[in-house]
N, C-alpha and C. Protein backbone atom coordinates (compact mmCIF):
# COMPACT_ATOMS: atom_id res chain seq x y z
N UNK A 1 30.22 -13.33 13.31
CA UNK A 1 28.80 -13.63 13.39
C UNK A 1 28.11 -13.01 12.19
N UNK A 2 28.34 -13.45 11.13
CA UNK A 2 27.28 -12.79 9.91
C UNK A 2 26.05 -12.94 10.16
N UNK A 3 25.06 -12.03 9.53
CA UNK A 3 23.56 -12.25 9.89
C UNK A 3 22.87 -11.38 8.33
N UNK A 4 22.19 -12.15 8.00
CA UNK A 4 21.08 -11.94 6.82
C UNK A 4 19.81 -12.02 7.85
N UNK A 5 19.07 -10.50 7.17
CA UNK A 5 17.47 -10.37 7.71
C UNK A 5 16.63 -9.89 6.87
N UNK A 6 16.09 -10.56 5.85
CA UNK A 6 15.13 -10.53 4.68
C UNK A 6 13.57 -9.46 5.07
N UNK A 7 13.57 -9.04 5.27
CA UNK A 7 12.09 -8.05 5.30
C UNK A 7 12.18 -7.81 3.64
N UNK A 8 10.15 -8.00 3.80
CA UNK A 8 9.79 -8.34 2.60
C UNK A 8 8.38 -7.57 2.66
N UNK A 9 7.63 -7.54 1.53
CA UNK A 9 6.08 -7.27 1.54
C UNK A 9 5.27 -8.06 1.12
N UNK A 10 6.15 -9.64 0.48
CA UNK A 10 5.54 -10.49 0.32
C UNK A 10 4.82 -11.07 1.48
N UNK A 11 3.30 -11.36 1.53
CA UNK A 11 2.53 -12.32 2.78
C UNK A 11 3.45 -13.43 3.39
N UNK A 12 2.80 -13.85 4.23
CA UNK A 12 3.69 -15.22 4.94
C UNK A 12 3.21 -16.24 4.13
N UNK A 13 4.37 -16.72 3.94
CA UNK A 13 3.82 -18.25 2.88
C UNK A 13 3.98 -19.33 4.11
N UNK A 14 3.83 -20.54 3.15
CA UNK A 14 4.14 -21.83 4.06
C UNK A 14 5.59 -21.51 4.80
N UNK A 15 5.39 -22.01 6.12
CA UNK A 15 6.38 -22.60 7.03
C UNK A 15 7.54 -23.08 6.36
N UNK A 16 7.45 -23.78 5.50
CA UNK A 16 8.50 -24.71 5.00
C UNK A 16 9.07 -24.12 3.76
N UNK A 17 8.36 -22.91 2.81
CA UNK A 17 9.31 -22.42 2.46
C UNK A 17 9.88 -21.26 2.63
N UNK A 18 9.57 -20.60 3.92
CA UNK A 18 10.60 -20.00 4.77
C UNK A 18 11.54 -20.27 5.43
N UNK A 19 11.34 -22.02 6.11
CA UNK A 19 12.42 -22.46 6.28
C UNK A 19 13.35 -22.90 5.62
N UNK A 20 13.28 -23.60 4.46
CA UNK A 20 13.73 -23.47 3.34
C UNK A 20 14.72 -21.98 2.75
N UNK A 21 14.05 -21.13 2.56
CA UNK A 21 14.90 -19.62 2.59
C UNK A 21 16.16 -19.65 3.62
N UNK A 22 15.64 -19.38 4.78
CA UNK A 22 16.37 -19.17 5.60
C UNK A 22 17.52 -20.07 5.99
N UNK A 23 17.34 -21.65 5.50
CA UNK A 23 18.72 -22.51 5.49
C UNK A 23 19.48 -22.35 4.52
N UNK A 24 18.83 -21.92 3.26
CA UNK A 24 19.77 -21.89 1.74
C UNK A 24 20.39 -20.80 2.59
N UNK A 25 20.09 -19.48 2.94
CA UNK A 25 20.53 -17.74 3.08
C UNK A 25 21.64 -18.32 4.05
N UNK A 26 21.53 -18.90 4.93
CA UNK A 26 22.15 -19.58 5.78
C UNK A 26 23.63 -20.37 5.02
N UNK A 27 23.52 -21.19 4.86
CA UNK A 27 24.46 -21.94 3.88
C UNK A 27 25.50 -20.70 3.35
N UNK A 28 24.94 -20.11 2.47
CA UNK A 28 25.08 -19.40 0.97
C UNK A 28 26.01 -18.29 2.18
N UNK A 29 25.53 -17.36 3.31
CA UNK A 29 26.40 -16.73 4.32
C UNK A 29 27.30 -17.60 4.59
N UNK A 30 27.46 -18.69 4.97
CA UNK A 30 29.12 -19.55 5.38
C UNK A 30 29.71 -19.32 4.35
N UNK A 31 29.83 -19.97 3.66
CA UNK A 31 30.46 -19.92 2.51
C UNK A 31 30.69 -18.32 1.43
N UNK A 32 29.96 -17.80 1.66
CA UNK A 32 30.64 -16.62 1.26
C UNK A 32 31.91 -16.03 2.20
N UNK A 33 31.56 -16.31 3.43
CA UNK A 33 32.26 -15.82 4.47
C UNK A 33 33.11 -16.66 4.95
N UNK A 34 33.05 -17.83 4.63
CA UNK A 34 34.27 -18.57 4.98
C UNK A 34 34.61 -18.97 6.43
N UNK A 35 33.01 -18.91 7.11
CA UNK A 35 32.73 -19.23 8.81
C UNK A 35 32.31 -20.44 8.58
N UNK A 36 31.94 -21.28 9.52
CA UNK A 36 31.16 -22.09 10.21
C UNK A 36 30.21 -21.68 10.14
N UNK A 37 29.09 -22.20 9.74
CA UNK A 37 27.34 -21.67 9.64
C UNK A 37 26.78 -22.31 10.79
N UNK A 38 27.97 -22.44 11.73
CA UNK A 38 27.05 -22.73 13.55
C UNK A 38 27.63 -21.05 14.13
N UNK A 39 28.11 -20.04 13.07
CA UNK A 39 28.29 -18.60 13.34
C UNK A 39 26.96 -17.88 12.90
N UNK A 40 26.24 -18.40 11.83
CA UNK A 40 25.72 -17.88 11.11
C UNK A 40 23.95 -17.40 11.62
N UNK A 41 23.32 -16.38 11.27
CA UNK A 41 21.77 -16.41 12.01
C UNK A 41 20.95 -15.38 10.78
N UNK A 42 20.19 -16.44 10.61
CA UNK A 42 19.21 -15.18 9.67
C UNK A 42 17.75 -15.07 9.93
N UNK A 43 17.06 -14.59 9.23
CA UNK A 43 16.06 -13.56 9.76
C UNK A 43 14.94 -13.27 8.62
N UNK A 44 13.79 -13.57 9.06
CA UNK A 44 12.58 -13.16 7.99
C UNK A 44 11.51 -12.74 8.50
N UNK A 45 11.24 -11.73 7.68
CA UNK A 45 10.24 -10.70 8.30
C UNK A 45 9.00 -10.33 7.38
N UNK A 46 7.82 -11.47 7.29
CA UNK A 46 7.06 -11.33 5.95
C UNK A 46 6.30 -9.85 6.36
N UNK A 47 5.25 -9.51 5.40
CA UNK A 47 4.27 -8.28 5.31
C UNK A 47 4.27 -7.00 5.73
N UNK A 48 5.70 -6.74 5.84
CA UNK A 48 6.13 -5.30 5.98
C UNK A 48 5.67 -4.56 4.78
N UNK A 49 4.94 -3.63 5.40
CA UNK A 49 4.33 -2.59 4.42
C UNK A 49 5.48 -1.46 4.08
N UNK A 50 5.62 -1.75 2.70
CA UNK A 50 7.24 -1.21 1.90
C UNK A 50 6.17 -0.66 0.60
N UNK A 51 7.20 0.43 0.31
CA UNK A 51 6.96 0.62 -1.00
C UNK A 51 8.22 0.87 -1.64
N UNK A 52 8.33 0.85 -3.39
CA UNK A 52 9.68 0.44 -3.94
C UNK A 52 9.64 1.87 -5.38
N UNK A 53 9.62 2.54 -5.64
CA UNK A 53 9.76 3.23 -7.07
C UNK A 53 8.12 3.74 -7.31
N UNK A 54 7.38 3.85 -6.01
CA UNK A 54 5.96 4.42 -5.38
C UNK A 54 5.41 3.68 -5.39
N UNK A 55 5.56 2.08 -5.63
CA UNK A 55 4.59 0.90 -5.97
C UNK A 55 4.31 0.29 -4.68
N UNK A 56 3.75 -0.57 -4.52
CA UNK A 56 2.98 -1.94 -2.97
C UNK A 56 3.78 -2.73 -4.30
N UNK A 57 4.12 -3.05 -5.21
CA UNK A 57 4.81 -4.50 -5.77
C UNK A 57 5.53 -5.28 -4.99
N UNK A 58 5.60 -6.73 -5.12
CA UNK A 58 6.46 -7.12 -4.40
C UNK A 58 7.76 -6.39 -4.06
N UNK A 59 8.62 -6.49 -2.65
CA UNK A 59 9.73 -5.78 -2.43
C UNK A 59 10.47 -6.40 -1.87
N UNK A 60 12.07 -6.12 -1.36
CA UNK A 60 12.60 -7.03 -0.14
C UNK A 60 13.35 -5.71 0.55
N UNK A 61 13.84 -5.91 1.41
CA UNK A 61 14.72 -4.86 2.16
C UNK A 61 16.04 -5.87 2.58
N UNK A 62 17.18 -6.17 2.53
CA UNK A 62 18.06 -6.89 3.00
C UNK A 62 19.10 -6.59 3.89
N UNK A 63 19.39 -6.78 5.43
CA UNK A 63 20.49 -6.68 5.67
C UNK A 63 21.70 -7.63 5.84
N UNK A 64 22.83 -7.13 5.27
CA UNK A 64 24.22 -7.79 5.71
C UNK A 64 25.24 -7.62 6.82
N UNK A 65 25.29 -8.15 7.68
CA UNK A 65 26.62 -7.65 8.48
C UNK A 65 26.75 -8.54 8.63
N UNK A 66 28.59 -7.82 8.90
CA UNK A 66 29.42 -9.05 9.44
C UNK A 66 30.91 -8.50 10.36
N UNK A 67 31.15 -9.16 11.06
CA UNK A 67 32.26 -8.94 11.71
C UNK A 67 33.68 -8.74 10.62
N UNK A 68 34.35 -7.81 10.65
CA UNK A 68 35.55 -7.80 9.55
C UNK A 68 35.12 -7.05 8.04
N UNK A 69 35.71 -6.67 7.01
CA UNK A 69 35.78 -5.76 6.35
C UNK A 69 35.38 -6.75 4.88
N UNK A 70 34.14 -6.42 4.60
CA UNK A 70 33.94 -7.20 3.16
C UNK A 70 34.25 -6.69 2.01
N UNK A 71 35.02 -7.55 1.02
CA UNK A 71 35.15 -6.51 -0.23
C UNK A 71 34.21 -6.41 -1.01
N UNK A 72 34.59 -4.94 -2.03
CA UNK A 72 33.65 -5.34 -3.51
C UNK A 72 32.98 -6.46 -4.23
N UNK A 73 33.88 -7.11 -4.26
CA UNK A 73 34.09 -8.68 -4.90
C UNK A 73 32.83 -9.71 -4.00
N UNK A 74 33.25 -9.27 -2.52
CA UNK A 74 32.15 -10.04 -1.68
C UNK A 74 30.96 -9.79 -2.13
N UNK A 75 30.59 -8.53 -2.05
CA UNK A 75 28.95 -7.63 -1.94
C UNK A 75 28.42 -8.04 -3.31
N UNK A 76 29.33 -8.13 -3.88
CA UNK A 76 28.81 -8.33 -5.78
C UNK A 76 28.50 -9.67 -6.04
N UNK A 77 28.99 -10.17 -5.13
CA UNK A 77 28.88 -11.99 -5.51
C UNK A 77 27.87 -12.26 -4.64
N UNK A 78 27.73 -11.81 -3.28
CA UNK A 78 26.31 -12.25 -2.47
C UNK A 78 24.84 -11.45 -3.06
N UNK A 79 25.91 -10.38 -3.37
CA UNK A 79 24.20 -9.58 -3.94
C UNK A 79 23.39 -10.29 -5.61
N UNK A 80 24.13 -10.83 -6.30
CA UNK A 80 23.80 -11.51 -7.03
C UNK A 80 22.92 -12.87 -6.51
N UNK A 81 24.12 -13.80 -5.84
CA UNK A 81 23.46 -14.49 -5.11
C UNK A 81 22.59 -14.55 -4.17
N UNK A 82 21.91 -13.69 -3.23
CA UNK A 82 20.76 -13.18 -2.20
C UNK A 82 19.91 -13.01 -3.24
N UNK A 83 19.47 -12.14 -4.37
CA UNK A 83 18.78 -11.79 -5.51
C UNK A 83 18.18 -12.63 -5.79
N UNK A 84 19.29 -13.74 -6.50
CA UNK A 84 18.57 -14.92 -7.26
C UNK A 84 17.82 -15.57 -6.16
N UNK A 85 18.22 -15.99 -4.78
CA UNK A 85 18.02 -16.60 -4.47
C UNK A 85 16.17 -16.13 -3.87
N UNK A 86 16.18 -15.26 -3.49
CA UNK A 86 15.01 -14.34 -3.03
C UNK A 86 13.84 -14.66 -4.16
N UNK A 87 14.72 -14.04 -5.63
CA UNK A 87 13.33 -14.20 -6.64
C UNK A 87 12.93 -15.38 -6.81
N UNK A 88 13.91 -16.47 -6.81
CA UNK A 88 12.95 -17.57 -6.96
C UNK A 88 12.41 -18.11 -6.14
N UNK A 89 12.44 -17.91 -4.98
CA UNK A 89 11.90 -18.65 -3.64
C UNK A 89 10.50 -17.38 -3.13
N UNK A 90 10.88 -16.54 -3.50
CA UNK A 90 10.03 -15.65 -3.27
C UNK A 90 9.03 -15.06 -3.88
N UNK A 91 9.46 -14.75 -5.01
CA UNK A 91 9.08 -14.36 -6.68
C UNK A 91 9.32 -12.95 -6.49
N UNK A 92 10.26 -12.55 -5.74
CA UNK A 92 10.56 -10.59 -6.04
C UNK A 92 11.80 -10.32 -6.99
N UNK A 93 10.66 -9.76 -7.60
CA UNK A 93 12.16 -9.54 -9.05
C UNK A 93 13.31 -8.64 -8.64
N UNK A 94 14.51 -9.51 -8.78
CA UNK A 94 15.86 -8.76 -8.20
C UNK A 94 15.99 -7.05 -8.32
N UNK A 95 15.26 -6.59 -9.87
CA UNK A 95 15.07 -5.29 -9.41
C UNK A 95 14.67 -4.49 -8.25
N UNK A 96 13.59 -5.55 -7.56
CA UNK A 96 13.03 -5.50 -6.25
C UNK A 96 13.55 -5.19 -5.17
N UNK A 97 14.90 -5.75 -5.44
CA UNK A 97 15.36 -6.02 -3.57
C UNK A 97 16.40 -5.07 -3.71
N UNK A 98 16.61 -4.32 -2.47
CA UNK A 98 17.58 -3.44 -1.80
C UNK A 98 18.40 -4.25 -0.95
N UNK A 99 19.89 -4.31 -1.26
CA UNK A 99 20.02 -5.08 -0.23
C UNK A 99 21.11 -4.23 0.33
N UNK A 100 21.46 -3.69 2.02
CA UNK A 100 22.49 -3.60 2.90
C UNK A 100 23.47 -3.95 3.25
N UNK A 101 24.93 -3.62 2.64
CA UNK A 101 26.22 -4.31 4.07
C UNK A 101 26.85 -3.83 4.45
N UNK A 102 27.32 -4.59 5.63
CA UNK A 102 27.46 -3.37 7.00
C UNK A 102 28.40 -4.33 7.45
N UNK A 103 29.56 -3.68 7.67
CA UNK A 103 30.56 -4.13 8.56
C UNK A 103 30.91 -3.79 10.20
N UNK A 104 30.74 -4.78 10.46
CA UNK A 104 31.17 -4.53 11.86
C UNK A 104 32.02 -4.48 12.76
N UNK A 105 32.56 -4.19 13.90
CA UNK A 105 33.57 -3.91 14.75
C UNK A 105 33.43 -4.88 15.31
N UNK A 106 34.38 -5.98 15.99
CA UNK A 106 34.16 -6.92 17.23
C UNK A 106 33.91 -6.32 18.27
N UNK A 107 34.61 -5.09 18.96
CA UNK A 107 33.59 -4.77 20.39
C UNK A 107 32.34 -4.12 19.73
N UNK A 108 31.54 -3.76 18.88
CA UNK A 108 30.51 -3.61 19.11
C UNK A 108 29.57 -4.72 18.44
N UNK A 109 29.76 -6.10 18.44
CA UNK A 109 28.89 -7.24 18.05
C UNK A 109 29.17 -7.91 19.40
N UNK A 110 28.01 -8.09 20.13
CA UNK A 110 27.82 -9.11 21.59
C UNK A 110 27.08 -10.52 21.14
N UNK A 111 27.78 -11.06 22.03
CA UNK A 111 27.23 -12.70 22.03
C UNK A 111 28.04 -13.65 23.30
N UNK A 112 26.81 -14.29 24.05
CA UNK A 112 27.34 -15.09 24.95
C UNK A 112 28.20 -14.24 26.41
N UNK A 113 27.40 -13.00 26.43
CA UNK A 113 27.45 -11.98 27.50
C UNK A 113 28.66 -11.86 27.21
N UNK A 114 29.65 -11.39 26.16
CA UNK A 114 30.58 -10.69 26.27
C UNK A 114 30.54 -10.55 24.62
N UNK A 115 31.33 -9.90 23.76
CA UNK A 115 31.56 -9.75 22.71
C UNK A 115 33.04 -9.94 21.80
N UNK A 116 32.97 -10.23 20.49
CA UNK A 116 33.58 -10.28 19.92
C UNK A 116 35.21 -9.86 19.68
């Protein structure tokens, strides 16, 4: 079950290009991961009051998890890719974004009243 959850300090924009975000982030998680993106669930969280290097500038906060052990190689290739994908849809300059990954255990990821 991978899951991307974008918290940001950017305002809420249009509907549509959050939905938009959230299907590319979507996509872009299968395929890094090599699931089915009917595994996949992500997450956006506009106007969180963040600060980044003492600034209110635009920011992002990102988390990654996933069931199973990601490599170097993974984190370096999504974090590039989450980046790009953020600044241009977003306009937060990749310096901007922090992003999280976190691997997870199957008994401790639940779904469908039992777990993994």
């Amino acid at each position: 079950m991978p899951l991307i959850k974008v918290q940001s300090s950017v305002a809420a924009t249009d509907s549509s290009v959050v939905e938009s975000l959230l299907k590319s982030l979507s996509s872009k998680m299968a395929k890094h991961f090599g699931k089915p993106e009917s595994y996949v669930m992500t997450a956006f969280e506009p106007d969180v009051k963040m600060t980044f290097g003492g600034t209110f500038d635009p920011v992002c906060y990102v988390e990654v998890k996933n069931i199973g052990k990601m490599t170097s190689e993974q984190t370096k290739s999504m974090s590039q890719d989450f980046c790009q994908e953020i600044n241009e849809i977003l306009g937060v300059p990749t310096n901007r974004i922090y992003i999280e990954f976190a691997n997870a255990e199957r008994s401790l990821w639940g779904w469908n009243g039992g777990t993994f």
